[in-house]
PDB file of N, CA and C in Angstrom:
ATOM      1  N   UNK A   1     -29.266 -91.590 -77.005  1.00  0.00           N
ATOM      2  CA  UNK A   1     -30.391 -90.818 -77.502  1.00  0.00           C
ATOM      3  C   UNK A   1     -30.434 -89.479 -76.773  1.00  0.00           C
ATOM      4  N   UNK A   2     -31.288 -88.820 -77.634  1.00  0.00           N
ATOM      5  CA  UNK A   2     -30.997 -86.936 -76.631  1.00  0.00           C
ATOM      6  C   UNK A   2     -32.518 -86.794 -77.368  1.00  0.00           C
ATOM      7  N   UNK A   3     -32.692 -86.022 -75.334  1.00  0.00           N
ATOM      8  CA  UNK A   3     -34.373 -85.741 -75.175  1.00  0.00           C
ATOM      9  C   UNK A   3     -34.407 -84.367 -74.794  1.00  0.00           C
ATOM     10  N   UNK A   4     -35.534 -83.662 -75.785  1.00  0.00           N
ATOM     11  CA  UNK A   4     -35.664 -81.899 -75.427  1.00  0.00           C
ATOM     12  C   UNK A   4     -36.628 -82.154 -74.353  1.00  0.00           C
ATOM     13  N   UNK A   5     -36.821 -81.469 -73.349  1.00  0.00           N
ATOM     14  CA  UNK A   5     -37.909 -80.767 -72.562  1.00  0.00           C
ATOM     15  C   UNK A   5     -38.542 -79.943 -73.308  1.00  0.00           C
ATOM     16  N   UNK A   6     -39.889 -80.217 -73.847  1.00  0.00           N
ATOM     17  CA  UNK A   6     -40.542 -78.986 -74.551  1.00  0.00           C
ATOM     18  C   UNK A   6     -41.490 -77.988 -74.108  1.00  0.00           C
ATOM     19  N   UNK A   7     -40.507 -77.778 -72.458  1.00  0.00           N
ATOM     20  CA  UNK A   7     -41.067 -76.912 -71.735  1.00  0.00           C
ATOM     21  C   UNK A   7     -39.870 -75.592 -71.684  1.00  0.00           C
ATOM     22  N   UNK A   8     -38.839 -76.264 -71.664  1.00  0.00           N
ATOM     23  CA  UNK A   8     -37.611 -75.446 -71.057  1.00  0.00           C
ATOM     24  C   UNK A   8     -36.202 -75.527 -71.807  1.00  0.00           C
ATOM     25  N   UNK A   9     -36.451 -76.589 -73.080  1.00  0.00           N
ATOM     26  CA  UNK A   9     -35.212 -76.836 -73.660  1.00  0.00           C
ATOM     27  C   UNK A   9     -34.391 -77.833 -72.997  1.00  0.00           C
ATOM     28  N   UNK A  10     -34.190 -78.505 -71.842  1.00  0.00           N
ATOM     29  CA  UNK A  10     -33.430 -79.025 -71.469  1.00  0.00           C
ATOM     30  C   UNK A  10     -32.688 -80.021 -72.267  1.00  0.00           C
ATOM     31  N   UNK A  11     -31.816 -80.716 -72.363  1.00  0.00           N
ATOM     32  CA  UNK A  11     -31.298 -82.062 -72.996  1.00  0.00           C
ATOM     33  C   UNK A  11     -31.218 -82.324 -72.348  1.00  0.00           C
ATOM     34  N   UNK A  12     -31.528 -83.978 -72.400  1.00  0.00           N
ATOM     35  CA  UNK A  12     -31.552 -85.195 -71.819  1.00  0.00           C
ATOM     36  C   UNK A  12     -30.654 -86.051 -72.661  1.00  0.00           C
ATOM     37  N   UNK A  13     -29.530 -86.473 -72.246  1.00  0.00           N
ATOM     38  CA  UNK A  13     -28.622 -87.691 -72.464  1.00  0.00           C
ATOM     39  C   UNK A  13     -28.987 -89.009 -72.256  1.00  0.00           C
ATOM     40  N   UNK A  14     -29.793 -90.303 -72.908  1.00  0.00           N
ATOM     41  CA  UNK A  14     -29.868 -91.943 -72.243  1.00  0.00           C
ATOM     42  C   UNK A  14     -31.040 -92.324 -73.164  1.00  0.00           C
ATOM     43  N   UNK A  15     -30.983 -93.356 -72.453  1.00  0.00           N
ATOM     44  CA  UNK A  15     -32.169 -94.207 -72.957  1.00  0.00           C
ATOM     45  C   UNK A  15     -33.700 -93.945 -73.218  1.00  0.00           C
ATOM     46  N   UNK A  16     -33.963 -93.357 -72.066  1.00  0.00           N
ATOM     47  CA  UNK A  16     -35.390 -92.556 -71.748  1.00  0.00           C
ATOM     48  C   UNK A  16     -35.029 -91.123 -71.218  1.00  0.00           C
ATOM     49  N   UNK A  17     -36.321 -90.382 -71.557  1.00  0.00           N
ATOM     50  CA  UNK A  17     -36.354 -89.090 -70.630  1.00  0.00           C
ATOM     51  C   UNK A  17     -36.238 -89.059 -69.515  1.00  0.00           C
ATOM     52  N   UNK A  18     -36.075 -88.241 -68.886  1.00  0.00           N
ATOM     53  CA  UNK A  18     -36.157 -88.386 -67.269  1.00  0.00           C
ATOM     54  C   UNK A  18     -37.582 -88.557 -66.669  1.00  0.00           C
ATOM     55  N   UNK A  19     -37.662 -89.030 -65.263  1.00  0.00           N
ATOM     56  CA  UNK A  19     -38.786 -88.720 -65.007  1.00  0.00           C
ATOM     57  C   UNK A  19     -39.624 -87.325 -65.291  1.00  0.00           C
ATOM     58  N   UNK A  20     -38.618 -86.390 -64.517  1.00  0.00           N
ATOM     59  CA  UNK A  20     -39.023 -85.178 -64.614  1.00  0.00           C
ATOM     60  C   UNK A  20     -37.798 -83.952 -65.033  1.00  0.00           C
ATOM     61  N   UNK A  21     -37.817 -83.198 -65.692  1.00  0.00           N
ATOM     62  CA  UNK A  21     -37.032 -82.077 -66.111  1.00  0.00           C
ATOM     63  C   UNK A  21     -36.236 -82.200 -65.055  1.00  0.00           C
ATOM     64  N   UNK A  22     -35.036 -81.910 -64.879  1.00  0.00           N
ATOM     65  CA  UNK A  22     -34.001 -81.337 -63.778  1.00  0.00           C
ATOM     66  C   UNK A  22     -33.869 -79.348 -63.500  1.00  0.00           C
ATOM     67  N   UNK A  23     -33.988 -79.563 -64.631  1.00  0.00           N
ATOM     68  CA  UNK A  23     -34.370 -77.940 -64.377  1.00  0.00           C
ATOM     69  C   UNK A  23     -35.485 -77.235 -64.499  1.00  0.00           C
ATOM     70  N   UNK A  24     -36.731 -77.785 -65.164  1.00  0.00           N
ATOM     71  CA  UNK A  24     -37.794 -77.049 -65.015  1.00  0.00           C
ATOM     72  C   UNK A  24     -39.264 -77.765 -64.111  1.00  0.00           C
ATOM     73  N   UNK A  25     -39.122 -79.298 -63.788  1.00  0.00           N
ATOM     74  CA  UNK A  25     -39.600 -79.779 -63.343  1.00  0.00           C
ATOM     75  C   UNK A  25     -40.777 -80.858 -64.115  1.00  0.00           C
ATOM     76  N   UNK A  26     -41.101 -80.832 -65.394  1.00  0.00           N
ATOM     77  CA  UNK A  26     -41.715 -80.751 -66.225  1.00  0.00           C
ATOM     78  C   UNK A  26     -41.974 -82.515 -66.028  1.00  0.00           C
ATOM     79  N   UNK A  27     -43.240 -82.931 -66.588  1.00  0.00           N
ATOM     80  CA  UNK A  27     -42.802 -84.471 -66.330  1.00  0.00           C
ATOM     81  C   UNK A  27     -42.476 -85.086 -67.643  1.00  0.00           C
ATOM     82  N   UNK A  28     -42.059 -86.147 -67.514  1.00  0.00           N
ATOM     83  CA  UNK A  28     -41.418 -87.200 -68.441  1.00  0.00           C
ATOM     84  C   UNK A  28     -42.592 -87.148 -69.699  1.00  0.00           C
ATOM     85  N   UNK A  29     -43.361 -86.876 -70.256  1.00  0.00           N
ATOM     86  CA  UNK A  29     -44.081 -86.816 -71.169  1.00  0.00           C
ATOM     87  C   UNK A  29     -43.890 -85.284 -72.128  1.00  0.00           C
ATOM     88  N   UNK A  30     -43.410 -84.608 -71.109  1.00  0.00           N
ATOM     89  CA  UNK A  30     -43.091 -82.975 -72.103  1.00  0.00           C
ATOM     90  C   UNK A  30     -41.927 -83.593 -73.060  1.00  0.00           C
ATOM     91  N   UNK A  31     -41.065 -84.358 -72.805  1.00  0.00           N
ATOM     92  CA  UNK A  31     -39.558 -84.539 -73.764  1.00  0.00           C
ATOM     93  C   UNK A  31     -40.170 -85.443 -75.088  1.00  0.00           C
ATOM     94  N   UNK A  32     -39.250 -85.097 -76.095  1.00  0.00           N
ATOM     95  CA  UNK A  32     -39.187 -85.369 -77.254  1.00  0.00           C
ATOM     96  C   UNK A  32     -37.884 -85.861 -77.666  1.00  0.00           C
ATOM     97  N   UNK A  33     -37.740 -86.915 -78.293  1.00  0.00           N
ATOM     98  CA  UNK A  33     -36.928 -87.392 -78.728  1.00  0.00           C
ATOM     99  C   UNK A  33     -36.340 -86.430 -79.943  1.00  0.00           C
ATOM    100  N   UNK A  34     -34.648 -86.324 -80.004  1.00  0.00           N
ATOM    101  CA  UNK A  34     -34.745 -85.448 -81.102  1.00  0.00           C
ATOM    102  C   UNK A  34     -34.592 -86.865 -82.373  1.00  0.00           C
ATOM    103  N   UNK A  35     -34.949 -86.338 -83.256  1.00  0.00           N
ATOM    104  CA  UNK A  35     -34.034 -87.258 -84.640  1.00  0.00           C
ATOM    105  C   UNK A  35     -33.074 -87.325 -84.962  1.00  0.00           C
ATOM    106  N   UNK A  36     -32.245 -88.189 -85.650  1.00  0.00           N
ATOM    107  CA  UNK A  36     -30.827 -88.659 -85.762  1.00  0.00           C
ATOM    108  C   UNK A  36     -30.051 -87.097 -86.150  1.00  0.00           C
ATOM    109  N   UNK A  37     -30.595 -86.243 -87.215  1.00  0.00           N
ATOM    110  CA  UNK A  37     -30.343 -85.288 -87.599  1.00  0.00           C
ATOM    111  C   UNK A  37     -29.664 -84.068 -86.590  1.00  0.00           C
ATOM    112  N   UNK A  38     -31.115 -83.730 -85.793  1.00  0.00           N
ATOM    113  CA  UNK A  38     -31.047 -82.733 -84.265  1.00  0.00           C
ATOM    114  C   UNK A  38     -30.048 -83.395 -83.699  1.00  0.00           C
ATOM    115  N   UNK A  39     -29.891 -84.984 -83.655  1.00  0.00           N
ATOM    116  CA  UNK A  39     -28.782 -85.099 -82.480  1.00  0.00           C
ATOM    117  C   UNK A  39     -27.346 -84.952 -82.583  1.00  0.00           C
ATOM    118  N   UNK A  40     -27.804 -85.331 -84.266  1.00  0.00           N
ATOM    119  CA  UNK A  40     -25.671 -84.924 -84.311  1.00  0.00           C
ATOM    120  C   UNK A  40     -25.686 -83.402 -84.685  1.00  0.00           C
ATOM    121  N   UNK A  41     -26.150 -82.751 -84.645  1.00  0.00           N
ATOM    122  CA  UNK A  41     -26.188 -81.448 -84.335  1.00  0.00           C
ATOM    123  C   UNK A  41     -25.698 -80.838 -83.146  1.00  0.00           C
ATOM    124  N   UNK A  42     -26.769 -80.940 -82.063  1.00  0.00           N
ATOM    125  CA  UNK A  42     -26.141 -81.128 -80.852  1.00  0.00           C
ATOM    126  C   UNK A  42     -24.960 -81.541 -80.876  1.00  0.00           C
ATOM    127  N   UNK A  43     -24.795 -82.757 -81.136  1.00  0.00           N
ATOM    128  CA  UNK A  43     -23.302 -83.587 -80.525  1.00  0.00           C
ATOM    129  C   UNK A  43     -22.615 -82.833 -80.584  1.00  0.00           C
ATOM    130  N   UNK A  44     -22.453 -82.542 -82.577  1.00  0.00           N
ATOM    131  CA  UNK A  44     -21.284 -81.727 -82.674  1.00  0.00           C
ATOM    132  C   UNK A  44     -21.428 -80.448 -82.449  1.00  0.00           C
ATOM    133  N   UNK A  45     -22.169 -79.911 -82.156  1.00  0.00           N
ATOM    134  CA  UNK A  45     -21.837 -78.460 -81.256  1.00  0.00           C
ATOM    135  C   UNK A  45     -21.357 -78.023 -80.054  1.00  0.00           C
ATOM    136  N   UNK A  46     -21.308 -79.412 -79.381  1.00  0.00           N
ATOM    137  CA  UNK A  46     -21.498 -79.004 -78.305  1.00  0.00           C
ATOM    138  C   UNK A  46     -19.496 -79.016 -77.620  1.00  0.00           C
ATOM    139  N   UNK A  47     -18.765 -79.470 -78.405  1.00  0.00           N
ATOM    140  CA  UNK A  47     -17.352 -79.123 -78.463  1.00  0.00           C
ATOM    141  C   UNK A  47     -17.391 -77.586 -78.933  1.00  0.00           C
ATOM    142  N   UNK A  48     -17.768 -77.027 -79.485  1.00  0.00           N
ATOM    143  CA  UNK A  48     -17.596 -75.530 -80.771  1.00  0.00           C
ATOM    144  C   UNK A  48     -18.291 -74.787 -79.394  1.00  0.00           C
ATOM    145  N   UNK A  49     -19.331 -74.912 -78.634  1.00  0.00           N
ATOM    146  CA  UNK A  49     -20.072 -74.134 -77.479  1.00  0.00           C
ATOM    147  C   UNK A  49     -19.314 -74.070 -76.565  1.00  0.00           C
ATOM    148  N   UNK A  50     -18.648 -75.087 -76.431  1.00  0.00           N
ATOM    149  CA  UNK A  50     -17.976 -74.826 -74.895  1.00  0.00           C
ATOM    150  C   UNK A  50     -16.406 -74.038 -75.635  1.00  0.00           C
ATOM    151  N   UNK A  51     -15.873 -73.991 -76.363  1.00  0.00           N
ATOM    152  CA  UNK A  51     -14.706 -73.298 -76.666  1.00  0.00           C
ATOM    153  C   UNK A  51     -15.459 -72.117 -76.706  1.00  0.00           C
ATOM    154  N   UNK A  52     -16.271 -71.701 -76.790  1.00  0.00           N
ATOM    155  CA  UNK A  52     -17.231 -69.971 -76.953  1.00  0.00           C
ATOM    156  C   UNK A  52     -17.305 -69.687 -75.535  1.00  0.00           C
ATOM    157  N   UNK A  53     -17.463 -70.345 -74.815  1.00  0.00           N
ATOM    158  CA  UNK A  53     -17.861 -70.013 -73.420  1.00  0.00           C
ATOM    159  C   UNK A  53     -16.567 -70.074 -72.972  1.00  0.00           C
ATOM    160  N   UNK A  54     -14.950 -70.750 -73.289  1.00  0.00           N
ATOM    161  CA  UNK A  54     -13.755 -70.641 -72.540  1.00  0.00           C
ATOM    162  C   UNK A  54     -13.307 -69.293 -72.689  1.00  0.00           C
ATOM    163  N   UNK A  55     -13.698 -68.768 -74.028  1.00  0.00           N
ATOM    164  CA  UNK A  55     -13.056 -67.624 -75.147  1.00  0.00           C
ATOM    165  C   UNK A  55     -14.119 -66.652 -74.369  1.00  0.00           C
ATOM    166  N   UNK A  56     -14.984 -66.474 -73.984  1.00  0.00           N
ATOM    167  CA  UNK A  56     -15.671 -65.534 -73.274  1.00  0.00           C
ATOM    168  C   UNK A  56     -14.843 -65.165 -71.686  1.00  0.00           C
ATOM    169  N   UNK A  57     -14.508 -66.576 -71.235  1.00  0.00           N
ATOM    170  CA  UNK A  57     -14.157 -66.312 -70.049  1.00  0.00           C
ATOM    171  C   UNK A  57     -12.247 -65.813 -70.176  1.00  0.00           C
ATOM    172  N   UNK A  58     -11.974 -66.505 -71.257  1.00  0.00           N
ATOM    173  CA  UNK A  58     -10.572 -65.905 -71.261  1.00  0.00           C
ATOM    174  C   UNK A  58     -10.374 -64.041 -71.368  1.00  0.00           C
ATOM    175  N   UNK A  59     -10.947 -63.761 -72.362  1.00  0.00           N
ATOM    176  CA  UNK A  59     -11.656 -62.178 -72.821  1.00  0.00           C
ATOM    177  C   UNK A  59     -11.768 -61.725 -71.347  1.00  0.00           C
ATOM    178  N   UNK A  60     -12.747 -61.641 -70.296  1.00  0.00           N
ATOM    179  CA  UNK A  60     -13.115 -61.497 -69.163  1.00  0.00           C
ATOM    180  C   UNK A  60     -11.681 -61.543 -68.307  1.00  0.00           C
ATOM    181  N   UNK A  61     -10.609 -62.508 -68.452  1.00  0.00           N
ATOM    182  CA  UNK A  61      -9.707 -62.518 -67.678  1.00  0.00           C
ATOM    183  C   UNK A  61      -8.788 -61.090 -67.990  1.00  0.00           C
ATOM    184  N   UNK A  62      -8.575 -61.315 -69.428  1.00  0.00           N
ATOM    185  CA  UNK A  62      -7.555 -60.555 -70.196  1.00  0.00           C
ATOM    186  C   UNK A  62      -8.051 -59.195 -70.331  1.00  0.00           C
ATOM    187  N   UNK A  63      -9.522 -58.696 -69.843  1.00  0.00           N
ATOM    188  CA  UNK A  63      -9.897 -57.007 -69.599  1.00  0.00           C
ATOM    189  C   UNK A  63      -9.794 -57.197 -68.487  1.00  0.00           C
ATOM    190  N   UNK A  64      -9.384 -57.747 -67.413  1.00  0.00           N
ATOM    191  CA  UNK A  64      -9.176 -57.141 -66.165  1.00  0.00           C
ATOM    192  C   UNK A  64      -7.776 -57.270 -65.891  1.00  0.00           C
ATOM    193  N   UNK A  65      -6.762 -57.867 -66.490  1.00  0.00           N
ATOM    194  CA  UNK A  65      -5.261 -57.714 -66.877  1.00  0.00           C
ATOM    195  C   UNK A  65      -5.668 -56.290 -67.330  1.00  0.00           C
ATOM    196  N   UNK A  66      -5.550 -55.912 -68.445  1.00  0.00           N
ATOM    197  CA  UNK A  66      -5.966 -54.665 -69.006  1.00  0.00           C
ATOM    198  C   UNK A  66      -6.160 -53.886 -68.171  1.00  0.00           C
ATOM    199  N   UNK A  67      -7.608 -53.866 -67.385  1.00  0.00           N
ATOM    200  CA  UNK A  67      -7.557 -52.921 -66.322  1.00  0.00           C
ATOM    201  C   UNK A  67      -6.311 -52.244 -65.275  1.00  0.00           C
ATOM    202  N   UNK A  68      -5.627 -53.693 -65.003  1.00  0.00           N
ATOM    203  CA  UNK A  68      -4.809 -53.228 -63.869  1.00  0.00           C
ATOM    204  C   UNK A  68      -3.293 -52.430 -64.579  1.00  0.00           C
ATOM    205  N   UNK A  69      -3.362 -52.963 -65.858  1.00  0.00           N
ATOM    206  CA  UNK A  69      -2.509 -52.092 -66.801  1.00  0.00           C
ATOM    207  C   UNK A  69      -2.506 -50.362 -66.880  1.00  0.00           C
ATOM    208  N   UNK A  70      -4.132 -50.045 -67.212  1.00  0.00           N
ATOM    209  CA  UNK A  70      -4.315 -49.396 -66.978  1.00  0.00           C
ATOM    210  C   UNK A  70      -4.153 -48.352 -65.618  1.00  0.00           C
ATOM    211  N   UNK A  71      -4.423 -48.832 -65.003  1.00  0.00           N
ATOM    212  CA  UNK A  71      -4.374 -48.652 -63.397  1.00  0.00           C
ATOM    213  C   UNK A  71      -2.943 -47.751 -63.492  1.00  0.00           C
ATOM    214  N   UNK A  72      -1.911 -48.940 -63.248  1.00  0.00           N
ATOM    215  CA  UNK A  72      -0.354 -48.988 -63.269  1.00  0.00           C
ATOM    216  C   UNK A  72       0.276 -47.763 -64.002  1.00  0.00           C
ATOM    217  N   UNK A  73      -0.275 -47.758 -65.033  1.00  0.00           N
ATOM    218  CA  UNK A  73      -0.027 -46.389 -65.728  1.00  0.00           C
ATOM    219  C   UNK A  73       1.508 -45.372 -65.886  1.00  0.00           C
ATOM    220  N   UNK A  74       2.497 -46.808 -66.091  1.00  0.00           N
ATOM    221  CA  UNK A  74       3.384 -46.600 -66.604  1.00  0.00           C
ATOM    222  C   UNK A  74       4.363 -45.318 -67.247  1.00  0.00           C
ATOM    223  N   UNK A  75       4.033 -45.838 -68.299  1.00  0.00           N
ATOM    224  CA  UNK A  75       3.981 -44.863 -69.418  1.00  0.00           C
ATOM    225  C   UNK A  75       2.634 -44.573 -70.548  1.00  0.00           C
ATOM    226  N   UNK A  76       2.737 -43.366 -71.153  1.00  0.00           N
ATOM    227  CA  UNK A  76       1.651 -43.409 -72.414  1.00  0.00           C
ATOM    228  C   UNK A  76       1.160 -44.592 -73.336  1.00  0.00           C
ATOM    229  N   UNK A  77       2.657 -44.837 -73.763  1.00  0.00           N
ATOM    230  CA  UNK A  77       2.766 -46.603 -74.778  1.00  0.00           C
ATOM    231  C   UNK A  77       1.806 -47.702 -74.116  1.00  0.00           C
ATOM    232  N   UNK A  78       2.211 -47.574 -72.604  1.00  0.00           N
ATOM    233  CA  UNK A  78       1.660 -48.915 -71.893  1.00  0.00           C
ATOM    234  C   UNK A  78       0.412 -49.180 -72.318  1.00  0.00           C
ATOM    235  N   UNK A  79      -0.114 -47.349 -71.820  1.00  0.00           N
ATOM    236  CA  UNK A  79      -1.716 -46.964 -70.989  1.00  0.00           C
ATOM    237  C   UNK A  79      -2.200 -47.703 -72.819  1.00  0.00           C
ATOM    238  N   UNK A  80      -1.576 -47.199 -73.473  1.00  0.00           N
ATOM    239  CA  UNK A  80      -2.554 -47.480 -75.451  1.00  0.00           C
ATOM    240  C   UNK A  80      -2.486 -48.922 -75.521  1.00  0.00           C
ATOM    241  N   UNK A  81      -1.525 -50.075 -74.970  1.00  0.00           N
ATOM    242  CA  UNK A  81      -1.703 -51.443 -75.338  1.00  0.00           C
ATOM    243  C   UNK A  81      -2.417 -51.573 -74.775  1.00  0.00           C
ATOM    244  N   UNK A  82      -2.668 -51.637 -73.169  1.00  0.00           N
ATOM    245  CA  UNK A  82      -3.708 -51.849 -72.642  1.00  0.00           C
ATOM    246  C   UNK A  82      -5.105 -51.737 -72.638  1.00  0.00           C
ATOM    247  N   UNK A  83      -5.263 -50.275 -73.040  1.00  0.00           N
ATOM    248  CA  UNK A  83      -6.550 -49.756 -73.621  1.00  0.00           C
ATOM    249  C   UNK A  83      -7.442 -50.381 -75.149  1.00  0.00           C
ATOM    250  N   UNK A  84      -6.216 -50.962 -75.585  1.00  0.00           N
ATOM    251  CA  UNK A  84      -6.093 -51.399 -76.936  1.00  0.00           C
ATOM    252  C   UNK A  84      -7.233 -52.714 -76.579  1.00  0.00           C
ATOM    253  N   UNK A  85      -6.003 -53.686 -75.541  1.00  0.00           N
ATOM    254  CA  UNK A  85      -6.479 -55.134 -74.706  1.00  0.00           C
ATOM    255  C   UNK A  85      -7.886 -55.288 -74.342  1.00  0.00           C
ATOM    256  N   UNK A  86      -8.205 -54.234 -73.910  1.00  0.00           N
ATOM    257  CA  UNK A  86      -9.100 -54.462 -72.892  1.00  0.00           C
ATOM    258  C   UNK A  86     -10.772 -54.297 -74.213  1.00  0.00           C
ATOM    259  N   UNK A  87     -10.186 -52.951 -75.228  1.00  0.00           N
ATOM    260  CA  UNK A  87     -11.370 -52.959 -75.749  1.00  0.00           C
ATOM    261  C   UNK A  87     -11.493 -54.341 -77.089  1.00  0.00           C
ATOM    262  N   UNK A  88     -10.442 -54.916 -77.102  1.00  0.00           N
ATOM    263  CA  UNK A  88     -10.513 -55.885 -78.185  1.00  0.00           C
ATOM    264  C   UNK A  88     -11.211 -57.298 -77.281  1.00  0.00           C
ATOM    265  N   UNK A  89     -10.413 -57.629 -75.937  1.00  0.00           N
ATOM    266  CA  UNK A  89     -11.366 -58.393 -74.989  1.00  0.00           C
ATOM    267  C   UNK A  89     -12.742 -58.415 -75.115  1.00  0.00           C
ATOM    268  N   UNK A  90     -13.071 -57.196 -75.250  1.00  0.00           N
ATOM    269  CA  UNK A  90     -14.676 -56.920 -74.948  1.00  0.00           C
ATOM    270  C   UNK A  90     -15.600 -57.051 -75.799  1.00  0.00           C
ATOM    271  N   UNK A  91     -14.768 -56.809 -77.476  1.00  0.00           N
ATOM    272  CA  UNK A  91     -15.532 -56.955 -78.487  1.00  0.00           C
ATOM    273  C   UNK A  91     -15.351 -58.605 -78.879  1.00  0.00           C
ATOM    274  N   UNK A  92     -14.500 -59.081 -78.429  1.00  0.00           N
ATOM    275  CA  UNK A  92     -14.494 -61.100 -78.728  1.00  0.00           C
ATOM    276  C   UNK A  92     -15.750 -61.744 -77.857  1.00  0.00           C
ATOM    277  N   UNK A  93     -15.603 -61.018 -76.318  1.00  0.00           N
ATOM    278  CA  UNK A  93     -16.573 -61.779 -75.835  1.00  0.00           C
ATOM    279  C   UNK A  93     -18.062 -61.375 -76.048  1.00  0.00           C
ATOM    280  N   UNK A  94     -18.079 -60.286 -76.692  1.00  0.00           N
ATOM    281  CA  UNK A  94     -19.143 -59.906 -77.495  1.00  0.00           C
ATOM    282  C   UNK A  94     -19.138 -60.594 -78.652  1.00  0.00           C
ATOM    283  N   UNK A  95     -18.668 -60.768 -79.667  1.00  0.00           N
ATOM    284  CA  UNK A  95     -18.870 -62.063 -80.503  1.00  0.00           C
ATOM    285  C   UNK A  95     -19.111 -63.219 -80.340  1.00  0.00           C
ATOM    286  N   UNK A  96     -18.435 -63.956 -79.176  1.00  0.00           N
ATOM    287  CA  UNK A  96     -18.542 -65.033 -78.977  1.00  0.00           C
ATOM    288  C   UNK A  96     -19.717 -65.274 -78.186  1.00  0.00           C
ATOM    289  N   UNK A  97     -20.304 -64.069 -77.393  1.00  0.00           N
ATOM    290  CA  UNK A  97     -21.613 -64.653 -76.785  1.00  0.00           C
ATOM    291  C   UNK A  97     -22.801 -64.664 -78.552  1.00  0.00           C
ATOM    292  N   UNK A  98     -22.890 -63.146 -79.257  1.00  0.00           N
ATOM    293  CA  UNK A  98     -23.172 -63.492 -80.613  1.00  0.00           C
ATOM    294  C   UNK A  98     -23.586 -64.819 -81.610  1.00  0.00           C
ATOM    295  N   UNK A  99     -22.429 -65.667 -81.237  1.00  0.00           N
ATOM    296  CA  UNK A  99     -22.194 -66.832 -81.937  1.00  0.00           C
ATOM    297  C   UNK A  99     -23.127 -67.546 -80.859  1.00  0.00           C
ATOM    298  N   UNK A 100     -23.159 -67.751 -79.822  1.00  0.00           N
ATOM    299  CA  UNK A 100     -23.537 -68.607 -79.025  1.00  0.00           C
ATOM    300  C   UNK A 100     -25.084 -68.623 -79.349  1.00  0.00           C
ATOM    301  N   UNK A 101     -25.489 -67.318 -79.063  1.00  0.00           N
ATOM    302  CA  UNK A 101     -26.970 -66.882 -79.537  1.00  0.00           C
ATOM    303  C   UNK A 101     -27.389 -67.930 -80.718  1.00  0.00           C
ATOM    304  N   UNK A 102     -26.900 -67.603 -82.010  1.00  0.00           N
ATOM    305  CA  UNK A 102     -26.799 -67.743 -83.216  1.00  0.00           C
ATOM    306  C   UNK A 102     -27.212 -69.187 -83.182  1.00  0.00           C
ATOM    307  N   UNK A 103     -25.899 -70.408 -82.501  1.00  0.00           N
ATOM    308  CA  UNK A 103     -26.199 -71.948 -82.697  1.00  0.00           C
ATOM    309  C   UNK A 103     -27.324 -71.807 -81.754  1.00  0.00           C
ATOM    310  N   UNK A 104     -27.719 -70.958 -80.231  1.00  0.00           N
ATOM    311  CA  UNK A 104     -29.273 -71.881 -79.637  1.00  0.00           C
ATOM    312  C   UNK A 104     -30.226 -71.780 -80.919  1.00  0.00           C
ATOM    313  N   UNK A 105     -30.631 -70.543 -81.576  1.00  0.00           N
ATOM    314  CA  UNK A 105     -31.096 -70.349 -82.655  1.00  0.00           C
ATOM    315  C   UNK A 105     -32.019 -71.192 -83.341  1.00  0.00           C
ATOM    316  N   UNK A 106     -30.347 -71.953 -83.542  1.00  0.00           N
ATOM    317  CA  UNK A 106     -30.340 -73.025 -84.809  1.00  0.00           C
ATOM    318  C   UNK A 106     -30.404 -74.257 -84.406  1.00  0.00           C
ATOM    319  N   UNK A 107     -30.969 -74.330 -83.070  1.00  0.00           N
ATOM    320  CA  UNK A 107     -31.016 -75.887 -82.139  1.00  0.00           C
ATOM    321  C   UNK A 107     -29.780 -76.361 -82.350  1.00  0.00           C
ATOM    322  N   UNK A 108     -28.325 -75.627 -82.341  1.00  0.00           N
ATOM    323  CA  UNK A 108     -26.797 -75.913 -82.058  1.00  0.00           C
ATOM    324  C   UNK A 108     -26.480 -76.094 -80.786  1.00  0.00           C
ATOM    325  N   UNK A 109     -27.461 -76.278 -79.434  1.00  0.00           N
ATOM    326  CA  UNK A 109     -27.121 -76.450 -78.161  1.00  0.00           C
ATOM    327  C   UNK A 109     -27.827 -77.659 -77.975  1.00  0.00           C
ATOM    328  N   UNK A 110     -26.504 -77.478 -76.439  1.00  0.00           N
ATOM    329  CA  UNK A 110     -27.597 -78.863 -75.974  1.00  0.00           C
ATOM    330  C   UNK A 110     -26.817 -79.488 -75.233  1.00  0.00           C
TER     331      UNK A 110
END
């Protein structure tokens, strides 16, 4: 079963709510059970969320490759792939935080 905090959003994974929020402190009476519906929602989002958050952090790796490309400064050709890298990095992990927005939204987290 999966329990919101309807103080803070939290999910709760088990049988019962928690005593109290883990993150907001809230007691065991703020949570709500979601319905069968909300939960496979969650469920299945919550594979699709965490590939958004790897793809954010990969982006993040691959503009600071970029950077040091830049840096290095080769040749002209280089300096344009790189420049290329770094601004296409920036606009994914800008989408992908986008998307992320989008499913909390839509109660797609959790």
């Amino acid at each position: 079963m999966l329990w919101r905090c309807g103080v803070c959003g939290y999910i709760h994974d088990g049988e019962q709510p928690p005593e109290k929020c883990p993150k907001c402190g809230a007691p065991r009476e703020k949570f709500v059970q979601l319905d069968d519906e909300q939960a496979q929602l969650v469920t299945r989002s919550r594979f699709s969320n965490s590939l958004h958050v790897r793809l954010i952090e990969l982006a993040r790796k691959m503009e600071a490759l970029a950077e040091e490309g830049i840096k290095d400064n080769l040749d002209p050709g280089c300096v344009v792939v790189f420049k290329a890298a770094r601004e296409q990095a920036r606009v994914l992990a800008q989408m992908a935080k986008a998307e992320i927005q989008t499913h909390i939204s839509k109660g797609k987290w959790g």
